[in-house]
Protein backbone atom coordinates (compact mmCIF):
# COMPACT_ATOMS: atom_id res chain seq x y z
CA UNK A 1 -18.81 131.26 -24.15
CA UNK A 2 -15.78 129.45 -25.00
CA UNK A 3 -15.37 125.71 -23.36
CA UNK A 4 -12.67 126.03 -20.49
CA UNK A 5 -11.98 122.44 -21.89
CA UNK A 6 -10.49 123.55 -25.16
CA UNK A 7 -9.12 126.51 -23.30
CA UNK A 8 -6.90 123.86 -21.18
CA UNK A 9 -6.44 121.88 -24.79
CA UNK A 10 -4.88 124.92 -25.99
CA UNK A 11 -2.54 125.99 -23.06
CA UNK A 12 -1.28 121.94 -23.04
CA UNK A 13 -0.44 121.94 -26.85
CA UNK A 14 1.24 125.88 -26.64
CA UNK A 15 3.44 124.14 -23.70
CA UNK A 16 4.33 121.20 -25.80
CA UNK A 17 5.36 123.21 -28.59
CA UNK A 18 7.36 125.06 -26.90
CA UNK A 19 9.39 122.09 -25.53
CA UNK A 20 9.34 120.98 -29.32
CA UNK A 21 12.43 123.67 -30.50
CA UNK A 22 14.53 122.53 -27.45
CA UNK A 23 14.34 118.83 -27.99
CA UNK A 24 14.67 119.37 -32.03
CA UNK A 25 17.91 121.26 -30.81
CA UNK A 26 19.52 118.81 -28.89
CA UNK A 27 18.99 116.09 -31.56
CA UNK A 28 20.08 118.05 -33.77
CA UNK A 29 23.55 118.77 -32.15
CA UNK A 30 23.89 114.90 -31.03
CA UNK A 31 23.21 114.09 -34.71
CA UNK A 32 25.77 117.09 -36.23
CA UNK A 33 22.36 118.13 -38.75
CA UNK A 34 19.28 120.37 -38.32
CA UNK A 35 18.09 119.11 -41.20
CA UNK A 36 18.03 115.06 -40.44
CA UNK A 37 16.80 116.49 -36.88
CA UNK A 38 13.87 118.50 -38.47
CA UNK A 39 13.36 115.05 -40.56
CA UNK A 40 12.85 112.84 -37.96
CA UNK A 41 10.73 114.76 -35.77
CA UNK A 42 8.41 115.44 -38.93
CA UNK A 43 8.66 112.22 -39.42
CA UNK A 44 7.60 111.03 -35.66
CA UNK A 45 4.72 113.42 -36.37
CA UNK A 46 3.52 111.70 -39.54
CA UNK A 47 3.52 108.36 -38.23
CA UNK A 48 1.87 109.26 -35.09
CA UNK A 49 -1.01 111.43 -37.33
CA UNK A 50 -1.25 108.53 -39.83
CA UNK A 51 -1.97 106.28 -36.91
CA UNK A 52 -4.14 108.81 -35.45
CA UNK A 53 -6.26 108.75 -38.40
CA UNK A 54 -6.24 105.26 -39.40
CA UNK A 55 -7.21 104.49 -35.65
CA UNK A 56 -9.54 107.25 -33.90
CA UNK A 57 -10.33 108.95 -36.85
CA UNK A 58 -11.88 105.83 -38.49
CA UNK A 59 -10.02 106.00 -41.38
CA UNK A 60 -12.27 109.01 -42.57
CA UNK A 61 -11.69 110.86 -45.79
CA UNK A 62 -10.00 109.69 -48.67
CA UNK A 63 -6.41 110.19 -50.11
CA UNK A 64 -7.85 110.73 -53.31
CA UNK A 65 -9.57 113.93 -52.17
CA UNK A 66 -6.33 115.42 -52.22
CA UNK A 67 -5.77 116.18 -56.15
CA UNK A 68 -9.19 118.29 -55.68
CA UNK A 69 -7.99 120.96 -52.89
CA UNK A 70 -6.36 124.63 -53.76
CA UNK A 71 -2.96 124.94 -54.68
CA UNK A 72 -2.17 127.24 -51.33
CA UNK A 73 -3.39 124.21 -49.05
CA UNK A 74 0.33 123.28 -49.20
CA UNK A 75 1.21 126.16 -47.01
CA UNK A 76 0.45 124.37 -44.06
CA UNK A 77 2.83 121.96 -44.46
CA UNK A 78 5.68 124.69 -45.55
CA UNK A 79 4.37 126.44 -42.50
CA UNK A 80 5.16 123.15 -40.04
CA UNK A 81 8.21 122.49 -41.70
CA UNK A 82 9.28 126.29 -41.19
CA UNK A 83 8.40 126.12 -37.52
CA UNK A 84 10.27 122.83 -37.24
CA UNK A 85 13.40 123.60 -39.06
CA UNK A 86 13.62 127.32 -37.96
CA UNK A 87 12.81 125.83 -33.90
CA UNK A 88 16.30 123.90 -34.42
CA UNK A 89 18.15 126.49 -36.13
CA UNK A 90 17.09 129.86 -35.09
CA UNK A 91 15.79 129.29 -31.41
CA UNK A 92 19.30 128.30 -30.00
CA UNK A 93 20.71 131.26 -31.75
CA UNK A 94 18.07 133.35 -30.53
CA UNK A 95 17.02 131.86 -26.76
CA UNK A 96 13.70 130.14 -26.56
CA UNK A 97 12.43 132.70 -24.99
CA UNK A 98 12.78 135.41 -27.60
CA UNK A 99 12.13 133.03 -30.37
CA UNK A 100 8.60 132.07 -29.13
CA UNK A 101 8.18 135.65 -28.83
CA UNK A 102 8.58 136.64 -31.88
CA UNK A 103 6.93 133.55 -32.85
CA UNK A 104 3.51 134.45 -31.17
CA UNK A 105 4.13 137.85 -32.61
CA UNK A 106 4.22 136.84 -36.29
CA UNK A 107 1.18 134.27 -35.11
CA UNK A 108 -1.21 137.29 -34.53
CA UNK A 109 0.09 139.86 -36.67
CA UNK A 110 -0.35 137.16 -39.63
CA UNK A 111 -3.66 135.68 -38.05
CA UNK A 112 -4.83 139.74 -37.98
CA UNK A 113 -4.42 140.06 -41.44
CA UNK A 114 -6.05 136.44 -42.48
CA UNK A 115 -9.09 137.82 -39.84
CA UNK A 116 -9.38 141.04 -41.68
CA UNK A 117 -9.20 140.26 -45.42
CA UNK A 118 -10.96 136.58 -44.52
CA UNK A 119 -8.10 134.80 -46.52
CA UNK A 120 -8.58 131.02 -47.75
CA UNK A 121 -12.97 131.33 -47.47
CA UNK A 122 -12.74 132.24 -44.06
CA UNK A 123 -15.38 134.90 -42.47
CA UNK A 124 -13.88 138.84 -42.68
CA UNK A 125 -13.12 139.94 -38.98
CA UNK A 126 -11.95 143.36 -38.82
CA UNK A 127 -9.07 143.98 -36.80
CA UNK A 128 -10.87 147.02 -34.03
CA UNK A 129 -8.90 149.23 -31.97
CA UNK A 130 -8.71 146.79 -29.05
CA UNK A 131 -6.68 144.32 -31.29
CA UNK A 132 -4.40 146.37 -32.64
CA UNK A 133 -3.44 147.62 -29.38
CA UNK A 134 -2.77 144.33 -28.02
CA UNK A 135 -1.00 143.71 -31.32
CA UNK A 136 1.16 146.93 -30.53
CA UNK A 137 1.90 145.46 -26.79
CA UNK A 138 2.80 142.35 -28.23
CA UNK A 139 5.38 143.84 -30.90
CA UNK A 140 6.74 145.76 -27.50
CA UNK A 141 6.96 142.90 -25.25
CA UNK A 142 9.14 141.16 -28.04
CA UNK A 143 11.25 144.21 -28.03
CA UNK A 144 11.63 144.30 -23.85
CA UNK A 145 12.45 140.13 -24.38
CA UNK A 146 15.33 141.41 -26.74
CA UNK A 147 16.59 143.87 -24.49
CA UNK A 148 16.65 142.45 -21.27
CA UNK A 149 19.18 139.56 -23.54
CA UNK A 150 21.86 142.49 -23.45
């Protein structure tokens, strides 16, 4: 059974991301650039995960590891900066509400297909009926958010 703790972890982070594209929006039209927006919020994150580490973390691991990890590890980053940069630009174009749609959507569709070909080392899950369904519902609720913009 899954701890209601991280359950309530989870729910708190989703509904701080999703303040994340509005905020990066507004600084980016008081500063006239997405891109110095997208910057500075990266770089609020950095400094607060450095400190994080250096402090909680007990300084754990070392820098020096890095040189020894796969070449695709730095599509995590690419994927933070893409969620970061494309929050500011393509969410006020879009509505928040669509974009996080479509968001989630590309989240499981993408998390489906890392599940069932266990991409990067991670354990095969096969995608069963059930999911795909709910994959299907989610694809059509991101359609119904698109509509009811008209």
């Amino acid at each position: 059974m899954v701890n209601l703790g991280y359950i309530i972890a989870a729910l708190a982070i989703g509904f701080l991301v999703s303040l994340q594209p509005s905020v990066n929006a507004v600084m980016a039209r008081e500063l006239s650039s997405s891109l110095l927006a997208s910057t500075i919020s990266i770089g609020i994150s950095f400094c607060l995960i450095f400190f994080a580490w250096q402090t909680l973390g007990k300084g754990g691991g070392e820098l020096s590891q890095v040189r020894h990890l796969p070449w695709w590890i730095v599509l995590g980053g690419v994927a933070g900066m893409a969620f970061v940069v494309g929050g500011v630009m393509v969410a006020p174009a879009l509505g928040f509400a669509l974009f996080f749609v479509c968001i989630i959507a590309g989240q499981l569709v993408g998390s489906t297909l890392v599940d069932q070909l266990g991409a990067f080392g991670l354990p095969v899950k096969p995608a069963s009926t059930m999911k795909l369904a709910g994959l299907a519902l989610v694809l059509a609720g991101a359609a119904l958010v698109q509509f009811g913009n008209n």
